[in-house]
C-alpha atoms as a PDB file:
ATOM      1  CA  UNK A   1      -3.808  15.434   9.114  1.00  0.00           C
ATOM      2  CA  UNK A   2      -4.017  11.529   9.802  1.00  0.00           C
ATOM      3  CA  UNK A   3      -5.960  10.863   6.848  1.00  0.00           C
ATOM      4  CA  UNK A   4      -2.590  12.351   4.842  1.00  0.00           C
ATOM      5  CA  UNK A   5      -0.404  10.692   6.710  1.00  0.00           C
ATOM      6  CA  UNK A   6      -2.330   7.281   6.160  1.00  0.00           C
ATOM      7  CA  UNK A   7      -2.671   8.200   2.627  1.00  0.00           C
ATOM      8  CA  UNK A   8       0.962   8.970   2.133  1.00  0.00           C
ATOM      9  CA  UNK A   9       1.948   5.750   4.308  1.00  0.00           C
ATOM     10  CA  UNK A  10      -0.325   3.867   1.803  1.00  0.00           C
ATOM     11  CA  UNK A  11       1.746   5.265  -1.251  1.00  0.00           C
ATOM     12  CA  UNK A  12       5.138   4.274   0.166  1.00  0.00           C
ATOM     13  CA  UNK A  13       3.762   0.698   0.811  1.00  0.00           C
ATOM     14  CA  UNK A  14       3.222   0.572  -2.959  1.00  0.00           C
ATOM     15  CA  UNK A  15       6.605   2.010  -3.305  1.00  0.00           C
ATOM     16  CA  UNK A  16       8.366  -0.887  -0.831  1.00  0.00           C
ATOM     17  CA  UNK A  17       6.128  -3.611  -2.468  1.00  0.00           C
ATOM     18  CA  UNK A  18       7.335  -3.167  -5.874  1.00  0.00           C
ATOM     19  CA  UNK A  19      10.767  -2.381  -4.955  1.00  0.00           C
ATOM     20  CA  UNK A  20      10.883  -5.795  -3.191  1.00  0.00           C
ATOM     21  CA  UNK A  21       9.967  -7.203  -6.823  1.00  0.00           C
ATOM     22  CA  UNK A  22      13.148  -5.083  -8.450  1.00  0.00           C
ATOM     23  CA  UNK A  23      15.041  -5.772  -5.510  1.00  0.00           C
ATOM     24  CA  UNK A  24      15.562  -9.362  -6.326  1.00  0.00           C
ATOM     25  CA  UNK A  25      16.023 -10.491  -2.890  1.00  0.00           C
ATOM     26  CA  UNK A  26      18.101  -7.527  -1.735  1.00  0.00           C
ATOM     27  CA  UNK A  27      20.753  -8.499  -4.431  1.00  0.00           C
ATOM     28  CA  UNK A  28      20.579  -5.184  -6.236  1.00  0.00           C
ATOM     29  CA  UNK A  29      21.543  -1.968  -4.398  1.00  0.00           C
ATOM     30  CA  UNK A  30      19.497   0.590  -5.399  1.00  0.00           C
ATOM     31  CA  UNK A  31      16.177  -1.130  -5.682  1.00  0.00           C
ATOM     32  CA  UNK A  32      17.115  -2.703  -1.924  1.00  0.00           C
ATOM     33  CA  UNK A  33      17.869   0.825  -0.649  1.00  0.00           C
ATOM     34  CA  UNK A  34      14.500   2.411  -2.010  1.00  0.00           C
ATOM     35  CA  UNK A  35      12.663  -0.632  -0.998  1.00  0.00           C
ATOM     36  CA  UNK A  36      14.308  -0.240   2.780  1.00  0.00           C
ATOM     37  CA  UNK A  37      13.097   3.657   2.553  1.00  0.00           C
ATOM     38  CA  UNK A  38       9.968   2.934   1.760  1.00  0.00           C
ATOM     39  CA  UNK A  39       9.383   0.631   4.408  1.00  0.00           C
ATOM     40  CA  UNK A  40      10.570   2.963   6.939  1.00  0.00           C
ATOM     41  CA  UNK A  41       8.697   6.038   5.800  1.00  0.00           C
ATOM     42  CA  UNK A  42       5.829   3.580   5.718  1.00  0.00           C
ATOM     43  CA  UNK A  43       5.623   2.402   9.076  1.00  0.00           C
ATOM     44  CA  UNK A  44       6.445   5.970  10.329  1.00  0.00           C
ATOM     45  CA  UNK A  45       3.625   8.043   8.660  1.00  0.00           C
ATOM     46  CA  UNK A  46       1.024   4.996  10.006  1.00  0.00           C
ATOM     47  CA  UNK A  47       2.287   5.286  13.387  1.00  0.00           C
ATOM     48  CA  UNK A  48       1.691   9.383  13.057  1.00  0.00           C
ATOM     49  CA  UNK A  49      -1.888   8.369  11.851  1.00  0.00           C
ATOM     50  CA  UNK A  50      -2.749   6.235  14.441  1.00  0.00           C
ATOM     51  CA  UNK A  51      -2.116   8.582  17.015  1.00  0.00           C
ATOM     52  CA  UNK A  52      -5.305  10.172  15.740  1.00  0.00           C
ATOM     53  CA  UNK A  53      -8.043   6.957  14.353  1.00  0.00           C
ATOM     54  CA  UNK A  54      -8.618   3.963  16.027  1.00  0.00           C
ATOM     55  CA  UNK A  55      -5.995   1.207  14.806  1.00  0.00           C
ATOM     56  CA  UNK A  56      -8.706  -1.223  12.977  1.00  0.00           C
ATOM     57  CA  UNK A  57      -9.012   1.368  10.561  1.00  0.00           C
ATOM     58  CA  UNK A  58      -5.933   2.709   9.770  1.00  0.00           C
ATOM     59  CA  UNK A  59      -4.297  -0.402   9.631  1.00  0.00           C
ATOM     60  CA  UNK A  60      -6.852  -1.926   7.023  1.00  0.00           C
ATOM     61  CA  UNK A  61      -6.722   1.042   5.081  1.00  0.00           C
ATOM     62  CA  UNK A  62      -3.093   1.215   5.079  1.00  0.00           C
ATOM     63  CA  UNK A  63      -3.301  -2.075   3.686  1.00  0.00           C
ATOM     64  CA  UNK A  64      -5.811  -1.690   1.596  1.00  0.00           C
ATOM     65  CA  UNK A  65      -3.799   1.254  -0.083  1.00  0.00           C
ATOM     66  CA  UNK A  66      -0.053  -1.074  -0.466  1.00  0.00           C
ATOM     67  CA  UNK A  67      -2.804  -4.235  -1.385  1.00  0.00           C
ATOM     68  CA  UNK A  68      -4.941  -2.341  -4.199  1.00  0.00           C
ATOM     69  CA  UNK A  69      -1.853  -0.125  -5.528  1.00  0.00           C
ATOM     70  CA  UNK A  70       0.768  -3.795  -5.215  1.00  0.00           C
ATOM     71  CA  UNK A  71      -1.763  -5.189  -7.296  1.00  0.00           C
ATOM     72  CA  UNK A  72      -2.527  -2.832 -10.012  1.00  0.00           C
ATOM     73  CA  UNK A  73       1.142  -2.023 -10.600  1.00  0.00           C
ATOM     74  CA  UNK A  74       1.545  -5.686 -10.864  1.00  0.00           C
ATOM     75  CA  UNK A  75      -0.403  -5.658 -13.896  1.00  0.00           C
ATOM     76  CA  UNK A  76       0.878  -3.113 -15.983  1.00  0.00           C
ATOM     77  CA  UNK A  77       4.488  -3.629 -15.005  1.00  0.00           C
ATOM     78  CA  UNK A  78       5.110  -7.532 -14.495  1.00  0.00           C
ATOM     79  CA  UNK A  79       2.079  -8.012 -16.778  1.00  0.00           C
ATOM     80  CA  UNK A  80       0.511  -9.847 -14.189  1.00  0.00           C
ATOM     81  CA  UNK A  81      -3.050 -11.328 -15.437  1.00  0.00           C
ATOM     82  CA  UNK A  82      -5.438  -8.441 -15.496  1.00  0.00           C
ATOM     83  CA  UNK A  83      -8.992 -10.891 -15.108  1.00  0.00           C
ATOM     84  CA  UNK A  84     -12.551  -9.379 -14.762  1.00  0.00           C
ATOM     85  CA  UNK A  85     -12.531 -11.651 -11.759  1.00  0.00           C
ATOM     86  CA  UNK A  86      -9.125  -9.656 -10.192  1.00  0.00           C
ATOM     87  CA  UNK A  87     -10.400  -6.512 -11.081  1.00  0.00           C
ATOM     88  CA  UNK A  88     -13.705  -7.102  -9.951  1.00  0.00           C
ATOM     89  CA  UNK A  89     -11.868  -8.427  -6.289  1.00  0.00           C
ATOM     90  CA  UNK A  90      -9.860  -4.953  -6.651  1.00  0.00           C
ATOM     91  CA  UNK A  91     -12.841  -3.412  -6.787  1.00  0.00           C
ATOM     92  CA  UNK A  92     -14.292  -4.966  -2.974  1.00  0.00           C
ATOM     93  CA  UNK A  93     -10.804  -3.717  -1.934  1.00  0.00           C
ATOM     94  CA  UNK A  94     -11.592  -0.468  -2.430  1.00  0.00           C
ATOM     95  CA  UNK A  95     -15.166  -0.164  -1.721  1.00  0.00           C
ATOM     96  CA  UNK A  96     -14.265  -1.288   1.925  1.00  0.00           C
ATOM     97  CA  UNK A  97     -11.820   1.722   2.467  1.00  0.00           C
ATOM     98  CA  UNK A  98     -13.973   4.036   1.687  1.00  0.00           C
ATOM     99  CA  UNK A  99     -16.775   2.728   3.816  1.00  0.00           C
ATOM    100  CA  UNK A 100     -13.692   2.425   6.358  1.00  0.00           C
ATOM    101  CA  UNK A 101     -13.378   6.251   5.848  1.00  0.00           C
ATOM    102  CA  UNK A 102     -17.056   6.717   5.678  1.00  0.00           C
ATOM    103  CA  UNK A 103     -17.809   5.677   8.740  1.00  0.00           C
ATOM    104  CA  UNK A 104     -14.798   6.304  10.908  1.00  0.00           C
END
């Protein structure tokens, strides 16, 4: 169950990432309140999956999720620059969580 709970944490990362973005600064309600969610439900479901793997891992995982999923969402919504090189960095990103889950 801590591998969902990471896994889930990792999605609302993404979620309070890119609501900081269309929160403008906590100017606009909505976006601000999702944002503040997010961050919550976040930092809950990682503490529920650290009860069970070692910190090192869920931490950089959880990370690695809100970093990789920040990222690609950048690109197709803020048309961020989509480079070979980014992609390619994207790509290390992921390759490390799932020797992180490999070998945990």
């Amino acid at each position: 169950m801590a591998w969902v709970y990471l896994v889930l944490a990792g999605l609302f990362e993404i979620t309070w990432a890119i609501g900081l973005k269309y929160a403008e600064g906590f100017t606009k309600l909505v976006p601000s309140a999702i944002t503040v969610v997010g961050m919550i439900l976040s930092v809950i479901l990682l503490g529920l999956a650290l009860r069970e793997m070692p910190v090192g891992t869920g931490y950089a995982i959880w990370t690695g999720i809100g970093t990789v999923g920040a990222a690609i969402l950048g690109m197709i919504l803020f048309d961020e620059p989509a480079t070979a090189l980014r992609i390619g960095c994207i790509g290390l990103i992921v390759a490390g969580i799932i020797g992180l889950k490999l070998f945990s």
